[in-house]
PDB file of N, CA and C in Angstrom:
ATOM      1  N   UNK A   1     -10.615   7.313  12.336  1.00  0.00           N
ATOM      2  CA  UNK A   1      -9.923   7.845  11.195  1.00  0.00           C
ATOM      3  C   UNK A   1     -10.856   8.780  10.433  1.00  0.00           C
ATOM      4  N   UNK A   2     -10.454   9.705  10.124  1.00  0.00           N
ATOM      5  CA  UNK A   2     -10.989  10.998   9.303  1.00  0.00           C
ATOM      6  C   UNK A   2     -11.302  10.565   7.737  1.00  0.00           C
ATOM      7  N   UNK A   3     -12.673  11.168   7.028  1.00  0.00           N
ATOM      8  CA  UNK A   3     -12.478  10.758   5.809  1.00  0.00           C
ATOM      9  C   UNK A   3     -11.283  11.058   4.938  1.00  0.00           C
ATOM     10  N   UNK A   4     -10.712  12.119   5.100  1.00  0.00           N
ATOM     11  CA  UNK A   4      -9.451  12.642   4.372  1.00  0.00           C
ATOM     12  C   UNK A   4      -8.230  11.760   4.653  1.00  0.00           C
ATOM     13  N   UNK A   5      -8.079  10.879   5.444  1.00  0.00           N
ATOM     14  CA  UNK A   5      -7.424   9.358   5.657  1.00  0.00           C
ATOM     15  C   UNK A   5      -7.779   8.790   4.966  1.00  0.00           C
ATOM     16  N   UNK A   6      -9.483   8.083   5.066  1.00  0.00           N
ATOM     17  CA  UNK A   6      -9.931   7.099   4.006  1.00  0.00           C
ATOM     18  C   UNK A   6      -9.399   7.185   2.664  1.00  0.00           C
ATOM     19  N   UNK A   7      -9.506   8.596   1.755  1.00  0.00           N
ATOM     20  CA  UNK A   7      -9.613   9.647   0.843  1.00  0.00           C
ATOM     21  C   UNK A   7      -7.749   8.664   0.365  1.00  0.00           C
ATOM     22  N   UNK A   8      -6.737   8.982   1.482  1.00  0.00           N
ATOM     23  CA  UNK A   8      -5.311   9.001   0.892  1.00  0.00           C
ATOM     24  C   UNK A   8      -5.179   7.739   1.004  1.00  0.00           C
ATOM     25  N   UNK A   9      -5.710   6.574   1.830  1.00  0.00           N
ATOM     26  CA  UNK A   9      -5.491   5.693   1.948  1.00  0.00           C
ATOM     27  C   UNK A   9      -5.530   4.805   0.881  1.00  0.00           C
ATOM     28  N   UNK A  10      -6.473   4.758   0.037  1.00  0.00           N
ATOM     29  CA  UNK A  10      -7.304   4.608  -1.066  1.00  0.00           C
ATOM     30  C   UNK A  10      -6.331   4.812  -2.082  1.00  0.00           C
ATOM     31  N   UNK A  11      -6.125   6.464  -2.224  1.00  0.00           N
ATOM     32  CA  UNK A  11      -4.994   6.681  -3.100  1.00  0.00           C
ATOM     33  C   UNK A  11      -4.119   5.877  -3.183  1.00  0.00           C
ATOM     34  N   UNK A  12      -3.430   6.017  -2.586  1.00  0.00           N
ATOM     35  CA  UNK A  12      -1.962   5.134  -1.969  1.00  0.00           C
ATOM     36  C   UNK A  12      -2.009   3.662  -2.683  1.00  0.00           C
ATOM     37  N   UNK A  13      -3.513   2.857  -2.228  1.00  0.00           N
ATOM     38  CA  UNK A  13      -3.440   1.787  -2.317  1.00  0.00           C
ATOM     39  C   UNK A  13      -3.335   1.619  -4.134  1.00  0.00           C
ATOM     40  N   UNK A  14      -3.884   2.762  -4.508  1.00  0.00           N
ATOM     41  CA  UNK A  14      -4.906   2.412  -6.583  1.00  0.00           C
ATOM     42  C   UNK A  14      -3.288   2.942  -7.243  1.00  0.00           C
ATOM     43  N   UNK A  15      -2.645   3.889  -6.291  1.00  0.00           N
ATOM     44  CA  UNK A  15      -1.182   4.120  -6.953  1.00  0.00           C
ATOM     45  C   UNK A  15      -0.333   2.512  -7.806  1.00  0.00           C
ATOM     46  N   UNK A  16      -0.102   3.193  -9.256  1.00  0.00           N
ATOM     47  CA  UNK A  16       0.206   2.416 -10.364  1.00  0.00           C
ATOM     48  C   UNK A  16       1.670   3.085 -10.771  1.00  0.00           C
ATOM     49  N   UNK A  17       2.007   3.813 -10.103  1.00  0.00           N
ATOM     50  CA  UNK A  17       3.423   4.708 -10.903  1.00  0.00           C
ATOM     51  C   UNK A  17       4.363   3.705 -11.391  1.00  0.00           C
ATOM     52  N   UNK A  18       4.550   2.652 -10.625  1.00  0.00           N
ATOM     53  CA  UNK A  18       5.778   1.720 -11.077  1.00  0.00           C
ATOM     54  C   UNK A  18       5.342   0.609 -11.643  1.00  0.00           C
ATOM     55  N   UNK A  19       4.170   0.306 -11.948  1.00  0.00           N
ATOM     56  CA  UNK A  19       3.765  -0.926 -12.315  1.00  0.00           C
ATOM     57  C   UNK A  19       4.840  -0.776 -13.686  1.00  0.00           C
ATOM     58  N   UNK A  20       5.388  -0.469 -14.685  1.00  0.00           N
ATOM     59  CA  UNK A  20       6.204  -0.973 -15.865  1.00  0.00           C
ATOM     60  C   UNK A  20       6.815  -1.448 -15.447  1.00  0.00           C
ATOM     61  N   UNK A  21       7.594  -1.250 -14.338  1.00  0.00           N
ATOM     62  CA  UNK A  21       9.219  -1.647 -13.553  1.00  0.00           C
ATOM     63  C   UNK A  21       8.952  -2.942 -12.660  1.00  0.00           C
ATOM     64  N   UNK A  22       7.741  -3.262 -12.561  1.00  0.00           N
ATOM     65  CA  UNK A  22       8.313  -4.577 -11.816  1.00  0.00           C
ATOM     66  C   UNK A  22       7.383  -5.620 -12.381  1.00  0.00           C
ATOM     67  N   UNK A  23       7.793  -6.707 -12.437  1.00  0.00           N
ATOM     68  CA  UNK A  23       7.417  -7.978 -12.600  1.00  0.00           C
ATOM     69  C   UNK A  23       5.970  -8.196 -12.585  1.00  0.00           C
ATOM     70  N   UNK A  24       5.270  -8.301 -11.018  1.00  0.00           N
ATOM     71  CA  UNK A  24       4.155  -8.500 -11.052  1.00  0.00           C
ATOM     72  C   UNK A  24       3.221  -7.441 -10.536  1.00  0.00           C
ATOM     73  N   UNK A  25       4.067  -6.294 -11.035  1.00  0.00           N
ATOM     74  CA  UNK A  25       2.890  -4.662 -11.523  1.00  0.00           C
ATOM     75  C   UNK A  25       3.045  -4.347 -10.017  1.00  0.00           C
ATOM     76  N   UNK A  26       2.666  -3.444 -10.009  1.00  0.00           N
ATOM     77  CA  UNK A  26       2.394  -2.491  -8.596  1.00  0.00           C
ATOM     78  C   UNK A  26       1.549  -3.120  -7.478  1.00  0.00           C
ATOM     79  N   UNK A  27       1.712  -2.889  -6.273  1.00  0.00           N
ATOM     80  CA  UNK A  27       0.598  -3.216  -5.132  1.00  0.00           C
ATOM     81  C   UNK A  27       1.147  -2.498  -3.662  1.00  0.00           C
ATOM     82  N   UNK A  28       0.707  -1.663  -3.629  1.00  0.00           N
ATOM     83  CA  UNK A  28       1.744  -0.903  -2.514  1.00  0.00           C
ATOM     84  C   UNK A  28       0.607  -1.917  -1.389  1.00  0.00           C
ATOM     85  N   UNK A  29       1.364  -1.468  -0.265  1.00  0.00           N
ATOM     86  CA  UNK A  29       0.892  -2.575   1.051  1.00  0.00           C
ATOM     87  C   UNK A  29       0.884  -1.707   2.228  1.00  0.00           C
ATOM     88  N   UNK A  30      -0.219  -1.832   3.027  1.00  0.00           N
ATOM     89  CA  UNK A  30      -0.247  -0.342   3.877  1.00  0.00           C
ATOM     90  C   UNK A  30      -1.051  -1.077   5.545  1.00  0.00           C
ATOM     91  N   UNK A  31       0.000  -1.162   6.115  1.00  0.00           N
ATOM     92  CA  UNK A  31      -1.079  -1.210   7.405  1.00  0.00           C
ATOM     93  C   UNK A  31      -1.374   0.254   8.515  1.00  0.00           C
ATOM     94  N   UNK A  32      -2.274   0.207   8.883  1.00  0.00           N
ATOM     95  CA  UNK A  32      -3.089   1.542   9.219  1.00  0.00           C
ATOM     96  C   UNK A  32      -3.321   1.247  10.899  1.00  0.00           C
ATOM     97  N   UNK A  33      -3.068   2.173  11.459  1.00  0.00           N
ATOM     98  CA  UNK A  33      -3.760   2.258  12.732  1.00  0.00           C
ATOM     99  C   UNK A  33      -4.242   3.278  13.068  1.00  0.00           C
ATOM    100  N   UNK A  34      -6.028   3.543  13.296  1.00  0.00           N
ATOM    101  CA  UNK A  34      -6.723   4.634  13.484  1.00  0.00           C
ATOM    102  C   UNK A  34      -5.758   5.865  14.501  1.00  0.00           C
ATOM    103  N   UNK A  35      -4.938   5.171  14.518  1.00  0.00           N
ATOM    104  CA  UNK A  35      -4.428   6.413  16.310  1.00  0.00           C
ATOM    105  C   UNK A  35      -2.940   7.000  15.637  1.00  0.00           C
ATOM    106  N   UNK A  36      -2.584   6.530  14.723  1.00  0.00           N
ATOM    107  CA  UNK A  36      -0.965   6.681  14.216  1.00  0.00           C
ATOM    108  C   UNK A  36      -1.325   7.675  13.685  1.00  0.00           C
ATOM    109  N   UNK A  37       0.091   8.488  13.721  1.00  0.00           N
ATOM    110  CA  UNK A  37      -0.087   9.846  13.446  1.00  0.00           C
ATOM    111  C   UNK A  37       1.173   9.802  12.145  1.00  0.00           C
ATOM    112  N   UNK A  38       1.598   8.751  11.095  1.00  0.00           N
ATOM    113  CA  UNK A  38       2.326   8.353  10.377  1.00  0.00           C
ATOM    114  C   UNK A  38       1.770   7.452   9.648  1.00  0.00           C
ATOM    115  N   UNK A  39       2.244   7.458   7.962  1.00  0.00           N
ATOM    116  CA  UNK A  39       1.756   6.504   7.592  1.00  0.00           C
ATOM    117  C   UNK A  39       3.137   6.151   6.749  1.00  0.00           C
ATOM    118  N   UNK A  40       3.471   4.818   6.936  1.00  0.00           N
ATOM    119  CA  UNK A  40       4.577   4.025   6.150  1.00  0.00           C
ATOM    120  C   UNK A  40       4.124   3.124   4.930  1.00  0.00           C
ATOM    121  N   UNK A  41       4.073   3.325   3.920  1.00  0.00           N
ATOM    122  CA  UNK A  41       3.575   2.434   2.405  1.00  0.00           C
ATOM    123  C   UNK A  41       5.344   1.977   2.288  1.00  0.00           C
ATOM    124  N   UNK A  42       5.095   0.760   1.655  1.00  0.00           N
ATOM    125  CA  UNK A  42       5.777   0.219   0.876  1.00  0.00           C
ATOM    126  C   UNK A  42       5.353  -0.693  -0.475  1.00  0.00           C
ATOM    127  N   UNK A  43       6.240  -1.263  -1.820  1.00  0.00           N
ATOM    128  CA  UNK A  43       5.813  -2.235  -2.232  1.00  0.00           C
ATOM    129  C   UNK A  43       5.828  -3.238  -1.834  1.00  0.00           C
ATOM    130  N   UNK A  44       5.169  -4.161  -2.574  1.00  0.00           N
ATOM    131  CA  UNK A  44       5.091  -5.465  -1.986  1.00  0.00           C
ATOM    132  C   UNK A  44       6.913  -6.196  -2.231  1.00  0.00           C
ATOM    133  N   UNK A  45       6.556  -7.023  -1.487  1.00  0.00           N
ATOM    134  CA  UNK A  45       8.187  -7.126  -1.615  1.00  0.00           C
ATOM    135  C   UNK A  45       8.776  -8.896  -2.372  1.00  0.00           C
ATOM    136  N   UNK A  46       8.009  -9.081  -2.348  1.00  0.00           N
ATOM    137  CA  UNK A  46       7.876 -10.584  -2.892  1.00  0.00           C
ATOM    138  C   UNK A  46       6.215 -11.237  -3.577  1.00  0.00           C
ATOM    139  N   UNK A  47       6.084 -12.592  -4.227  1.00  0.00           N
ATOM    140  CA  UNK A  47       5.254 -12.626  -4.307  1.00  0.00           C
ATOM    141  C   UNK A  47       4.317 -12.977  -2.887  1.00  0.00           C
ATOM    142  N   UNK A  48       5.195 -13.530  -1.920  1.00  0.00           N
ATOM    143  CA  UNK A  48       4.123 -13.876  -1.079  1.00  0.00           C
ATOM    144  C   UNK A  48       3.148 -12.900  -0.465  1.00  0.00           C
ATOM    145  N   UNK A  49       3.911 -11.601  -0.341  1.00  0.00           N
ATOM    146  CA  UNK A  49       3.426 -10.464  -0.146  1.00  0.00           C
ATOM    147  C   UNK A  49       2.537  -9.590  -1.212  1.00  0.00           C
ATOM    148  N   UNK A  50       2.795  -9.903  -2.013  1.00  0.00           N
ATOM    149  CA  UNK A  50       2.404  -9.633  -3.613  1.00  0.00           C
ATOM    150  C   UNK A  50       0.783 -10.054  -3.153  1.00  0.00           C
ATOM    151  N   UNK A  51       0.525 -11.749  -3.110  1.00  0.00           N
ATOM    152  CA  UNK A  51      -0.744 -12.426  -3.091  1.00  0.00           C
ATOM    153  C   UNK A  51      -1.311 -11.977  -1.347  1.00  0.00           C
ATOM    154  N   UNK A  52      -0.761 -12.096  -0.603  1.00  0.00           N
ATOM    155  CA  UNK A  52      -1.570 -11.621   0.648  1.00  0.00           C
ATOM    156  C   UNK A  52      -1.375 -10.166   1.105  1.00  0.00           C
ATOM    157  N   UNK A  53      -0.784  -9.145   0.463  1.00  0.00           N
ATOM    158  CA  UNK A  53      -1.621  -8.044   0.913  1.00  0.00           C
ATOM    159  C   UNK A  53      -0.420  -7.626   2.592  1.00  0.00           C
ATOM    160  N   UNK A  54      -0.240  -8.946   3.235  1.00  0.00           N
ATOM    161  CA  UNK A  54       0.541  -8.876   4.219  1.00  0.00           C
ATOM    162  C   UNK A  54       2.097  -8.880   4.122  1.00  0.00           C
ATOM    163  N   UNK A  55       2.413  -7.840   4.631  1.00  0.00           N
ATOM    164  CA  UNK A  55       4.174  -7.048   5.231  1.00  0.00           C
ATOM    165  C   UNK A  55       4.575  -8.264   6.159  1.00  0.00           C
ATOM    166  N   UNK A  56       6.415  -8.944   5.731  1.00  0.00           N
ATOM    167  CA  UNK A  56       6.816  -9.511   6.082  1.00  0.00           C
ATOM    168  C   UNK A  56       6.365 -11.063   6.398  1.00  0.00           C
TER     169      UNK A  56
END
């Protein structure tokens, strides 16, 4: 992965835009694969996801 990945990845993750709107504040959730040529963010979608960081 390129630093300019590291660079957005980062972003992505410190992104706060919606924290007023939900409950337990912002935490977007991002899994990465050095070879993907796409990147899919979402919020967290619950708390369980909320506390581990882990999608679905």
């Amino acid at each position: 992965m390129t630093h300019s990945n590291h660079v957005l990845i980062e972003q992505v993750r410190d992104c706060a835009l919606c924290t007023q709107h939900l409950p337990l504040g912002a935490k977007p959730v991002i899994q990465v694969h050095p070879k993907a040529r796409i990147l899919i963010t979402g919020q967290a979608l619950g708390r369980k996801v909320y506390e581990t960081g882990i999608p679905y």
